[in-house]
N, C-alpha and C. Protein backbone atom coordinates (compact mmCIF):
# COMPACT_ATOMS: atom_id res chain seq x y z
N UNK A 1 -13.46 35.86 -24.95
CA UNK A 1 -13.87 36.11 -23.59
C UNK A 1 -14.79 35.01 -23.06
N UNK A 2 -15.77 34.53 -23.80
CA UNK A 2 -16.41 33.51 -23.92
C UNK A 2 -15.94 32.20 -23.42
N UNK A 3 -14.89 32.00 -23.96
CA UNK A 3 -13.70 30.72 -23.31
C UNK A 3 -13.31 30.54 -21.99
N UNK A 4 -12.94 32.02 -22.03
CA UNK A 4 -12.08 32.46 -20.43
C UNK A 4 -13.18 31.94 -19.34
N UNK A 5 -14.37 32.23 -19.30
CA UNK A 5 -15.06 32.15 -18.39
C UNK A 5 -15.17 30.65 -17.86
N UNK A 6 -15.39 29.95 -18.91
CA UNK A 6 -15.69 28.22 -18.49
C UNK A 6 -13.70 27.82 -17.76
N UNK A 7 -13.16 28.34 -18.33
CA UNK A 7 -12.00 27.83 -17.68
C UNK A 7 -11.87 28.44 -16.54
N UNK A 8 -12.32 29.33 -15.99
CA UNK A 8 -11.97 29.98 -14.39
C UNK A 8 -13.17 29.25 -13.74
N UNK A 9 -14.49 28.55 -13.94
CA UNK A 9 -15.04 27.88 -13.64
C UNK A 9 -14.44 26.43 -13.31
N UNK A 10 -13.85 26.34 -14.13
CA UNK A 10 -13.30 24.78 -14.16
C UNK A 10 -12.46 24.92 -13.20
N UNK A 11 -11.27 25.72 -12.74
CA UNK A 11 -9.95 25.96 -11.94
C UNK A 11 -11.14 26.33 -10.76
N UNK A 12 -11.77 27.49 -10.70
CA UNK A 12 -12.43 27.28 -9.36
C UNK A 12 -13.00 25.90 -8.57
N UNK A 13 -13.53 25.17 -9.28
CA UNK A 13 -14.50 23.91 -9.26
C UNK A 13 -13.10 22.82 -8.73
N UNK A 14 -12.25 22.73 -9.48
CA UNK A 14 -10.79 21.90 -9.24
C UNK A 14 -10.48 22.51 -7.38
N UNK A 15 -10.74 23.77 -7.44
CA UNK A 15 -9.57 24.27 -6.57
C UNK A 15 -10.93 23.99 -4.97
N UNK A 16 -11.92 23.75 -5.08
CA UNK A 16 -13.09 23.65 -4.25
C UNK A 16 -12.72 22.05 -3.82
N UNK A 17 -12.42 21.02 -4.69
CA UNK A 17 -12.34 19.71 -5.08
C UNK A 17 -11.04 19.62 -3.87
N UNK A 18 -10.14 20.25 -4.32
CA UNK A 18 -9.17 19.98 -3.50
C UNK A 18 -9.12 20.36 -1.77
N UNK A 19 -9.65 21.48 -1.81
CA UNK A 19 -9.72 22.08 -0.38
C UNK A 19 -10.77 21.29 0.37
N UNK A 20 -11.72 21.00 -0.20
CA UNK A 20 -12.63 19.38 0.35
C UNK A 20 -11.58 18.39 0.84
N UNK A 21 -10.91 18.13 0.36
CA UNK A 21 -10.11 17.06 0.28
C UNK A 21 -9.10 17.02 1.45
N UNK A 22 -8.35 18.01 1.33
CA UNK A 22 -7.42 18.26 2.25
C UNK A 22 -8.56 18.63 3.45
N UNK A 23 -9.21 19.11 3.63
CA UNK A 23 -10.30 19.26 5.03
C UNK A 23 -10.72 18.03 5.79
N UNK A 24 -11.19 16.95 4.86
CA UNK A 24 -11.56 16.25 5.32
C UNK A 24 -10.69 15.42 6.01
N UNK A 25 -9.47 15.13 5.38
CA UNK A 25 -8.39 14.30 5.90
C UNK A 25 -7.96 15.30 6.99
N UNK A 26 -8.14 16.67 7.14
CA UNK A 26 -7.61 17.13 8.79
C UNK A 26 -8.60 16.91 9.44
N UNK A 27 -10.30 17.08 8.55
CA UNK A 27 -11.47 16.70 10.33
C UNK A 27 -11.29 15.45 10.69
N UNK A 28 -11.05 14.12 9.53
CA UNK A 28 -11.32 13.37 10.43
C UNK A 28 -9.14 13.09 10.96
N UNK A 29 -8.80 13.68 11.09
CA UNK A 29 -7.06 12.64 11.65
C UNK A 29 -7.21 11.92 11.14
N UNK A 30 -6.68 11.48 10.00
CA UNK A 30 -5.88 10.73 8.94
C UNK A 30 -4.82 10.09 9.70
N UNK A 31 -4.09 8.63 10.11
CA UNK A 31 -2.62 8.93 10.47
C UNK A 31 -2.32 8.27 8.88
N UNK A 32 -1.29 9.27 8.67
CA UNK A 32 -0.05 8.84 7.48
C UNK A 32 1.48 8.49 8.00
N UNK A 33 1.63 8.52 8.87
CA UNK A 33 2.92 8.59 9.68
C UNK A 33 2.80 8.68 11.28
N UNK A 34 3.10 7.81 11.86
CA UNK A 34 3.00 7.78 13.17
C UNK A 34 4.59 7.38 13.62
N UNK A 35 4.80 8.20 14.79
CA UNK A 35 6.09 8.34 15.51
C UNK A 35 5.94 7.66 16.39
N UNK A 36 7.12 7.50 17.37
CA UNK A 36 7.44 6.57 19.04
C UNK A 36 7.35 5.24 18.72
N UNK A 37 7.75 4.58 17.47
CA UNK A 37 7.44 2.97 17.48
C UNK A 37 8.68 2.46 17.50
N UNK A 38 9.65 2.98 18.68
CA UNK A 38 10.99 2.46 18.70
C UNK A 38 11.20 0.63 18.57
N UNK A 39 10.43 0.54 19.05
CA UNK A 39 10.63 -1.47 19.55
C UNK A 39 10.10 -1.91 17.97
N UNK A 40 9.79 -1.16 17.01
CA UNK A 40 9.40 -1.63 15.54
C UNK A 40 8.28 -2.75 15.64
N UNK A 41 7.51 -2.70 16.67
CA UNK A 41 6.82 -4.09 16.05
C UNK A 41 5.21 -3.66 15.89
N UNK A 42 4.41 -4.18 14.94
CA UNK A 42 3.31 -3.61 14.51
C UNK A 42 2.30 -3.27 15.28
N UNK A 43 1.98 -1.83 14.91
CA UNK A 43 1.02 -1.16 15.41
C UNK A 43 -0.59 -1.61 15.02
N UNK A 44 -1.35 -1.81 16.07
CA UNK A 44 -2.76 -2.25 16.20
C UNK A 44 -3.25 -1.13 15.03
N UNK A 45 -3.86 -1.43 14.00
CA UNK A 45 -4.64 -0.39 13.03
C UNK A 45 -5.73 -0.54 12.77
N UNK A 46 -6.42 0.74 12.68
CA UNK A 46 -7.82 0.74 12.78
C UNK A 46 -8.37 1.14 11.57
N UNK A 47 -9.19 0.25 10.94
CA UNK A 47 -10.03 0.03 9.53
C UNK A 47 -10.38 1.83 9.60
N UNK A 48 -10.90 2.72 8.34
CA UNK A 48 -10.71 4.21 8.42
C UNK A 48 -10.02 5.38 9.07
N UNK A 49 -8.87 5.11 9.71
CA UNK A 49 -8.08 5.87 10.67
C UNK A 49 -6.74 6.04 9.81
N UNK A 50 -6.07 5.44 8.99
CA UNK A 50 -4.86 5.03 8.18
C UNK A 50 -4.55 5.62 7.11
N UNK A 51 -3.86 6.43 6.92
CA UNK A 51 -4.26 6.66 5.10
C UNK A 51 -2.49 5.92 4.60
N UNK A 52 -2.67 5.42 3.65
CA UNK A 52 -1.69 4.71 2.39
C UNK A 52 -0.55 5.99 2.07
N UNK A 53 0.97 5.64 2.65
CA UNK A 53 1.38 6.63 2.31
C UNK A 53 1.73 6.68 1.05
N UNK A 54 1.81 4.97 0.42
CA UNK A 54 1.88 5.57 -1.16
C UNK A 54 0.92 6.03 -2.24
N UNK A 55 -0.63 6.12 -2.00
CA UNK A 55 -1.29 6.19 -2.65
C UNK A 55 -2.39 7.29 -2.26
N UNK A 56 -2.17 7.27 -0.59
CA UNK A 56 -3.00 8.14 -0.26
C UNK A 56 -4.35 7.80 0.30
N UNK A 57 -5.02 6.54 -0.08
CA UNK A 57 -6.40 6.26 -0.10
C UNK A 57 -6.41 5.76 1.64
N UNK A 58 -7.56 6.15 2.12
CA UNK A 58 -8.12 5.30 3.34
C UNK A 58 -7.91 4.00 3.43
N UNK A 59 -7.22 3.42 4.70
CA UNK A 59 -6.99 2.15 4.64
C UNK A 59 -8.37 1.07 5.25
N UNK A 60 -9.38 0.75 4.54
CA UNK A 60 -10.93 0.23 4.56
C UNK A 60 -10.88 -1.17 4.85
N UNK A 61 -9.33 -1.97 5.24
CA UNK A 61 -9.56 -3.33 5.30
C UNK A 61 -8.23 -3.46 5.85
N UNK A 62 -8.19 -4.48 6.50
CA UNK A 62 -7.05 -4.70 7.11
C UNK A 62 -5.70 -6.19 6.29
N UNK A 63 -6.78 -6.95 5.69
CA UNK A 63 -6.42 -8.15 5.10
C UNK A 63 -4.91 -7.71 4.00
N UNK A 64 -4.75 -7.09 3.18
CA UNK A 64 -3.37 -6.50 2.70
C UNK A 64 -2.86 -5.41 3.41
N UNK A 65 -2.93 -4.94 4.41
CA UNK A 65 -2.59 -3.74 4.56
C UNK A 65 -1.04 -4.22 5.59
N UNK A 66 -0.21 -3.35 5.13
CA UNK A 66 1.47 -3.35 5.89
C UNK A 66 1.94 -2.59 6.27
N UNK A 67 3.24 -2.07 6.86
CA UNK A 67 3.54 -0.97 7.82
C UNK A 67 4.86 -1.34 7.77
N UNK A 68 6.06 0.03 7.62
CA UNK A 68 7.00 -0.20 7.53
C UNK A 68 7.81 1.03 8.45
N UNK A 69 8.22 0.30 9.29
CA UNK A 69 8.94 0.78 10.38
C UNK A 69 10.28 1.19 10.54
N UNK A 70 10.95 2.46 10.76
CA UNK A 70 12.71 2.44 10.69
C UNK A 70 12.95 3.12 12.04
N UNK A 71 14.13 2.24 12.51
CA UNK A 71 14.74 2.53 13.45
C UNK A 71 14.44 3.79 14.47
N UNK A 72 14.18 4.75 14.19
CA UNK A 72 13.81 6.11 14.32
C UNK A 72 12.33 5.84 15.28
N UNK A 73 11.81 5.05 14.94
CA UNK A 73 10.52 5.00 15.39
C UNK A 73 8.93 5.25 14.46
N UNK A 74 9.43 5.43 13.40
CA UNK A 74 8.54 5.94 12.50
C UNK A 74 8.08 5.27 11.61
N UNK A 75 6.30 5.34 11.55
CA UNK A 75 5.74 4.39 10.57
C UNK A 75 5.40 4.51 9.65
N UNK A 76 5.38 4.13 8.46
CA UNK A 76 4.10 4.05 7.52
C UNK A 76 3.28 3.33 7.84
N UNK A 77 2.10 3.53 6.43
CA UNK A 77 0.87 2.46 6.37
C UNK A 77 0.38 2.33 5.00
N UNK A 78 0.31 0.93 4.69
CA UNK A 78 -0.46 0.46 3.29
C UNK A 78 -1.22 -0.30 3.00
N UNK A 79 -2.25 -0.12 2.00
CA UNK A 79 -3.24 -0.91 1.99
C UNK A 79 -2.81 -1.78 0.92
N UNK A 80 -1.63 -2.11 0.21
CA UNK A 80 -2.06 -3.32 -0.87
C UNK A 80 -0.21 -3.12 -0.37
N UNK A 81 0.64 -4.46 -0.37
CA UNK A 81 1.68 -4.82 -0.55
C UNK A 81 2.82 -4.24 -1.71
N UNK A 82 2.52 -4.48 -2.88
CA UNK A 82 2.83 -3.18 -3.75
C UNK A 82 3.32 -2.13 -3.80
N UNK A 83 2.51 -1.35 -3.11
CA UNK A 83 2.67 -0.28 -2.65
C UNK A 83 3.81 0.20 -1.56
N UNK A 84 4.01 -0.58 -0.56
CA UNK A 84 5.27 -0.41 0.58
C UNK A 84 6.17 -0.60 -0.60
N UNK A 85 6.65 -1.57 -1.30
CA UNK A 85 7.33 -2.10 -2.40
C UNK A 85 8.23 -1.14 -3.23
N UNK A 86 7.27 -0.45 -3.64
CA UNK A 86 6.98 1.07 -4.78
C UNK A 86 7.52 2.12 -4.03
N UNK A 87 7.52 2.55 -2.99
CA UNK A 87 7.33 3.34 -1.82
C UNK A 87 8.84 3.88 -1.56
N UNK A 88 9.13 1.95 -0.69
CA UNK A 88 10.25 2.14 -0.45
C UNK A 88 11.66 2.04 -1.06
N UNK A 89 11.02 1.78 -2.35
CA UNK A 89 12.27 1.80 -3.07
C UNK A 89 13.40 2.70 -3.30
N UNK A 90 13.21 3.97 -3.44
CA UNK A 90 14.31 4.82 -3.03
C UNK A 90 14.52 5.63 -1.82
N UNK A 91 14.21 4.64 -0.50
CA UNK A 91 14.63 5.34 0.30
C UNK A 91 16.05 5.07 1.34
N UNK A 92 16.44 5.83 1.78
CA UNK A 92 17.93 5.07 2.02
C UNK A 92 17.62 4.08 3.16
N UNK A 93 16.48 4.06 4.29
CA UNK A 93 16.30 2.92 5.32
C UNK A 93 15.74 1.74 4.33
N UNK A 94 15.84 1.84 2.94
CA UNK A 94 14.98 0.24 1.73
C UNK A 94 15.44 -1.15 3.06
N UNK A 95 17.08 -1.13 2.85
CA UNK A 95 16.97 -2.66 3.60
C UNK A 95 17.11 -2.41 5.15
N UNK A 96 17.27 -1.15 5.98
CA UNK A 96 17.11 -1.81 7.23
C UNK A 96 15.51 -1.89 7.86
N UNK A 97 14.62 -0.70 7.21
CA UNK A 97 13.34 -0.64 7.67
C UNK A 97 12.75 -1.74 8.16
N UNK A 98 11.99 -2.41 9.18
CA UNK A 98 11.19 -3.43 9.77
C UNK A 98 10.05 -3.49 9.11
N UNK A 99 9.55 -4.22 7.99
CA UNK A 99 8.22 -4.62 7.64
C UNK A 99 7.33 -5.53 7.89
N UNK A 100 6.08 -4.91 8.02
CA UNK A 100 5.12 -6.11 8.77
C UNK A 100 4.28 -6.36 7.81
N UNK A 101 3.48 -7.43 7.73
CA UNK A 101 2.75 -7.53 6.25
C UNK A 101 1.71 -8.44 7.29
N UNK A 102 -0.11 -8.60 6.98
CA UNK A 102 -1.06 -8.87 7.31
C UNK A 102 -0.84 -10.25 6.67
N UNK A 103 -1.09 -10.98 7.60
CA UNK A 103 -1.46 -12.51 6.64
C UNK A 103 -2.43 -13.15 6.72
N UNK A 104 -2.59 -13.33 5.57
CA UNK A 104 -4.11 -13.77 5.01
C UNK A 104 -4.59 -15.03 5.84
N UNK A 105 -3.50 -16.11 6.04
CA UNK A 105 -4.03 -17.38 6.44
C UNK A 105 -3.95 -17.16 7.84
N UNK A 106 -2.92 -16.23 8.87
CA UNK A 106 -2.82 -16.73 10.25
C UNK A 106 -3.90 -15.29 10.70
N UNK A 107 -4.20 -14.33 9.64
CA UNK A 107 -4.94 -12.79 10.38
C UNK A 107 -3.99 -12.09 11.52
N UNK A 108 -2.72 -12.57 11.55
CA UNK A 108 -1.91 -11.88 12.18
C UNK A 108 -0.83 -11.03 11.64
N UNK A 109 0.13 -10.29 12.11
CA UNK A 109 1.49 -9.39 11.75
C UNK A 109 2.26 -10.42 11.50
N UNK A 110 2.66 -10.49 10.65
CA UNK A 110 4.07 -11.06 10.37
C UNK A 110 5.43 -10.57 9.66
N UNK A 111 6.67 -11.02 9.49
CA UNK A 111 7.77 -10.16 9.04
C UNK A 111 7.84 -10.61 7.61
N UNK A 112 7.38 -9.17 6.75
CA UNK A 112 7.36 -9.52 5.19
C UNK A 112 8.52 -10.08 4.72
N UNK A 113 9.52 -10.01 5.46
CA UNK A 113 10.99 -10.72 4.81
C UNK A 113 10.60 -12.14 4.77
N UNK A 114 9.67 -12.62 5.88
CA UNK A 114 9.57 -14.19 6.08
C UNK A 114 8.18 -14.71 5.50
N UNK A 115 7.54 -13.91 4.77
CA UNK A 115 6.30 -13.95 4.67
C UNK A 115 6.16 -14.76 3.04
N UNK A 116 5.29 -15.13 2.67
CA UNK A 116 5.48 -16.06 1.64
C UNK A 116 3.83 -15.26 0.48
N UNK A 117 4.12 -15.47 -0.65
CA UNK A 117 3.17 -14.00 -1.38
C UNK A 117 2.50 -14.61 -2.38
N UNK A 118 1.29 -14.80 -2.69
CA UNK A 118 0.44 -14.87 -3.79
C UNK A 118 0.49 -14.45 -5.15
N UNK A 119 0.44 -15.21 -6.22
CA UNK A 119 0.57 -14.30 -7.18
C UNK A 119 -0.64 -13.39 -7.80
N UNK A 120 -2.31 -14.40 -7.32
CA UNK A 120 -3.56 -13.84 -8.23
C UNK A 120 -4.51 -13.59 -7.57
N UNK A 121 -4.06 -13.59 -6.07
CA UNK A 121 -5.27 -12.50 -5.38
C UNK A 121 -5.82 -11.39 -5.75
N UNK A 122 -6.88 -11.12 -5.41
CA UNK A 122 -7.22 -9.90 -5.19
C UNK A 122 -7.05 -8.70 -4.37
N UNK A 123 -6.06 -7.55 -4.64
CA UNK A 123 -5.68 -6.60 -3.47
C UNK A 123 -6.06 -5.26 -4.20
N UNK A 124 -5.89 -4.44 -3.18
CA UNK A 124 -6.87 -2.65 -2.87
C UNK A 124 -6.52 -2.27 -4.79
N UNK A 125 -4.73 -2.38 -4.68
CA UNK A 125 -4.35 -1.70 -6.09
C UNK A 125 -4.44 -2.34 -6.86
N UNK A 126 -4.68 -3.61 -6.74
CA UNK A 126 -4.47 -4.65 -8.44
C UNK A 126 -3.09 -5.05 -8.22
N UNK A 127 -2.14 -5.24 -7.49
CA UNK A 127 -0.85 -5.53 -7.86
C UNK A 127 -0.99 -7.24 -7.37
N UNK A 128 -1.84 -8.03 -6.77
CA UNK A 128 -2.45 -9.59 -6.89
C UNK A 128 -1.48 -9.89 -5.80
N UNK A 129 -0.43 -9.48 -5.08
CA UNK A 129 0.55 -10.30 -4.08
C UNK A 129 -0.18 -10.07 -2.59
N UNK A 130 -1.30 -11.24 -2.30
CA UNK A 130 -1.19 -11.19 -0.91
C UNK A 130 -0.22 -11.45 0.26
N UNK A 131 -0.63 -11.39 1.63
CA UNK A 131 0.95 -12.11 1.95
C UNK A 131 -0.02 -13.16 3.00
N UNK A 132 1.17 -14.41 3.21
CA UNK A 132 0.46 -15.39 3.65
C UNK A 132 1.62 -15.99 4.84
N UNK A 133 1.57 -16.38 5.69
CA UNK A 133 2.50 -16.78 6.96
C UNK A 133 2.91 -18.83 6.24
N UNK A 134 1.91 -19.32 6.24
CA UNK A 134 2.73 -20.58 5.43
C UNK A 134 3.02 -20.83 3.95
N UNK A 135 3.97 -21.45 3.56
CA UNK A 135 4.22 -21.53 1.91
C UNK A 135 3.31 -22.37 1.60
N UNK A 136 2.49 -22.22 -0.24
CA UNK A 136 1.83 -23.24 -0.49
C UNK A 136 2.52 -23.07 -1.71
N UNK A 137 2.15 -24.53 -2.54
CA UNK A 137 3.09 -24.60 -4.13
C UNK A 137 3.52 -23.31 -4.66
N UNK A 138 2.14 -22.67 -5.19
CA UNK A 138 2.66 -21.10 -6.40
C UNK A 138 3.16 -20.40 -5.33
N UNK A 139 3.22 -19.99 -4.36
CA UNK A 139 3.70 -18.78 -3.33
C UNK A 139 4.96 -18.58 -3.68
N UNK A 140 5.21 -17.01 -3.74
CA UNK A 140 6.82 -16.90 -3.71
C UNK A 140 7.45 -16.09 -2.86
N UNK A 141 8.41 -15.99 -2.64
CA UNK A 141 9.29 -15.47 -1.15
C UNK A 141 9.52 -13.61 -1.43
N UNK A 142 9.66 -13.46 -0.42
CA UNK A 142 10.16 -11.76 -0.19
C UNK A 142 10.53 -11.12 -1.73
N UNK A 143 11.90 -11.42 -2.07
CA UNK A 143 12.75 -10.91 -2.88
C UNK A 143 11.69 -11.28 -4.26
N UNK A 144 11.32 -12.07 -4.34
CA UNK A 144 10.80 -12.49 -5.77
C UNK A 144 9.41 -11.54 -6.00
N UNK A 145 8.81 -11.24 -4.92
CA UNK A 145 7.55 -10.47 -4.61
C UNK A 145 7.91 -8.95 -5.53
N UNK A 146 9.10 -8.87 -4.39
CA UNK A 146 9.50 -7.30 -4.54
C UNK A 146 10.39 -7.01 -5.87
N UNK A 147 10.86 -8.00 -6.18
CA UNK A 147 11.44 -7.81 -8.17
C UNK A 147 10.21 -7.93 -8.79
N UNK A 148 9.47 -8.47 -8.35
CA UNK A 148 8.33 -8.73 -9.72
C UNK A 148 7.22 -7.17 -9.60
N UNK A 149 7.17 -6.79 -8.58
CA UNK A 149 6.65 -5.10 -8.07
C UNK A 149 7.46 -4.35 -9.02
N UNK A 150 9.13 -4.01 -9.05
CA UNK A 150 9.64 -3.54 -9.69
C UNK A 150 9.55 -3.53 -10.93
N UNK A 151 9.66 -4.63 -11.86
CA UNK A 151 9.48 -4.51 -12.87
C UNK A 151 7.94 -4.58 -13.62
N UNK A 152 7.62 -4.31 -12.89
CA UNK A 152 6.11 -4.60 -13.44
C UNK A 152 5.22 -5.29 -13.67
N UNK A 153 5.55 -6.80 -12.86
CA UNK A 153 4.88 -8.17 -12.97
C UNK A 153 3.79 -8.26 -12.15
N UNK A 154 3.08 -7.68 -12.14
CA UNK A 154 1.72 -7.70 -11.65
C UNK A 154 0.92 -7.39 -12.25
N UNK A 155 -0.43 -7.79 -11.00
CA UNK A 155 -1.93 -8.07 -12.58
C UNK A 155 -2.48 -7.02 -12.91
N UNK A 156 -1.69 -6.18 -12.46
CA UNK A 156 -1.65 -4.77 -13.30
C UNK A 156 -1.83 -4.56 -14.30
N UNK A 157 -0.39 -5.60 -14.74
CA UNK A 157 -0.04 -5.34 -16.26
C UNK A 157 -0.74 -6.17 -16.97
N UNK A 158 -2.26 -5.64 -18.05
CA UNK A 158 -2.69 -6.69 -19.01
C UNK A 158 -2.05 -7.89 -19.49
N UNK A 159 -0.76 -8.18 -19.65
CA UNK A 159 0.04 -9.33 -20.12
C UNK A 159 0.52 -10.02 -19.24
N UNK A 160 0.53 -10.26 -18.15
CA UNK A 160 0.73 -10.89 -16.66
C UNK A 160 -0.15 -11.09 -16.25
N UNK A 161 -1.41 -10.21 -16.03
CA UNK A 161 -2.58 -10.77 -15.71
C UNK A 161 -3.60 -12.04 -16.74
N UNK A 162 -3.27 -12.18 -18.13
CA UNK A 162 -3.69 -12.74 -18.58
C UNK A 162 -3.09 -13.91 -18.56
N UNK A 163 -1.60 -14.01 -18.31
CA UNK A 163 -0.93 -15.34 -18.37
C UNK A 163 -1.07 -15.77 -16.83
N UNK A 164 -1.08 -15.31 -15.89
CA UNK A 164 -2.11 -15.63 -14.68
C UNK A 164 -3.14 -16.18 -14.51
N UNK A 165 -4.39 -15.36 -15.08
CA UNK A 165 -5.83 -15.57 -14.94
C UNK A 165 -5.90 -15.85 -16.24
N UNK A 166 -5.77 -16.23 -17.28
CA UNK A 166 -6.15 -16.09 -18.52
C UNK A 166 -7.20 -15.40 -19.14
N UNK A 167 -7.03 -14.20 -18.60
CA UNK A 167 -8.32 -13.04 -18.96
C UNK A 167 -7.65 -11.73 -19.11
N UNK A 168 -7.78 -10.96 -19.36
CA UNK A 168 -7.94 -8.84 -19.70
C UNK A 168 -8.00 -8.52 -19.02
């Protein structure tokens, strides 16, 4: 009986944790999805207003953050590149959706298809691919970004990050 008690403590305490949680994201309007963006082209976003539809977290910076748009009118929002990546991978709009990706060098929207990607930045999740509007030597293009997301080539992974940075 002794047992029982700390565990209905614990599930209460969890279940308090959560209802915080979900509250707060309705007081303050969270957008996770925003509708009417027929013309697809990127929506003005506001630093704490955003939440990451793949991860969930508040979007606190604008410098990685991307938005992926389908026909329909309908947006996401992300704070690390990666993540749209991860996201959209099984969804059936993957190749027509409109993606916009933040770039580091111009601070403007640009089209992640044309966008050129970092390998050892620093971004929200650890996945190191900023996006950048001109090519420089290491930069690599769309497709190479988004295979190396897939399989796991980011500085995520202890063994990529070390042959990168040469560190843990």
């Amino acid at each position: 009986m002794k047992k029982i008690i700390p565990l209905y403590l614990v599930l209460i305490l969890v279940m308090l944790i959560v209802i915080i949680f979900f509250s707060l994201g309705v007081s303050k309007k969270m957008v996770v999805v925003k509708d009417g963006n027929i013309k697809q082209i990127p929506i003005e976003m506001q630093v704490g207003v955003y939440q990451d539809a793949d991860c969930g977290m508040v979007i606190d910076e604008l410098k990685d953050a991307s938005q992926v748009i389908i026909k329909s009118g309908k947006s996401w929002f992300f704070h690390d590149h990666g993540g749209f990546v991860k996201w959209l991978e099984d969804k059936e709009f993957r190749d027509s959706a409109k993606i916009w990706v933040m770039s580091r060098d111009t601070k403007r929207w640009v089209d992640a298809r044309e966008a050129f990607y970092s390998l050892r930045d620093t971004t929200p999740m650890g996945y190191g691919f900023a996006a950048y509007e001109k090519i420089e030597e290491s930069f690599i293009d769309f497709d190479t970004m988004r295979l190396r997301v897939l399989r796991g080539e980011t500085l995520q992974n202890p063994a990529i990050r070390k042959q990168l940075l040469g560190k843990q």
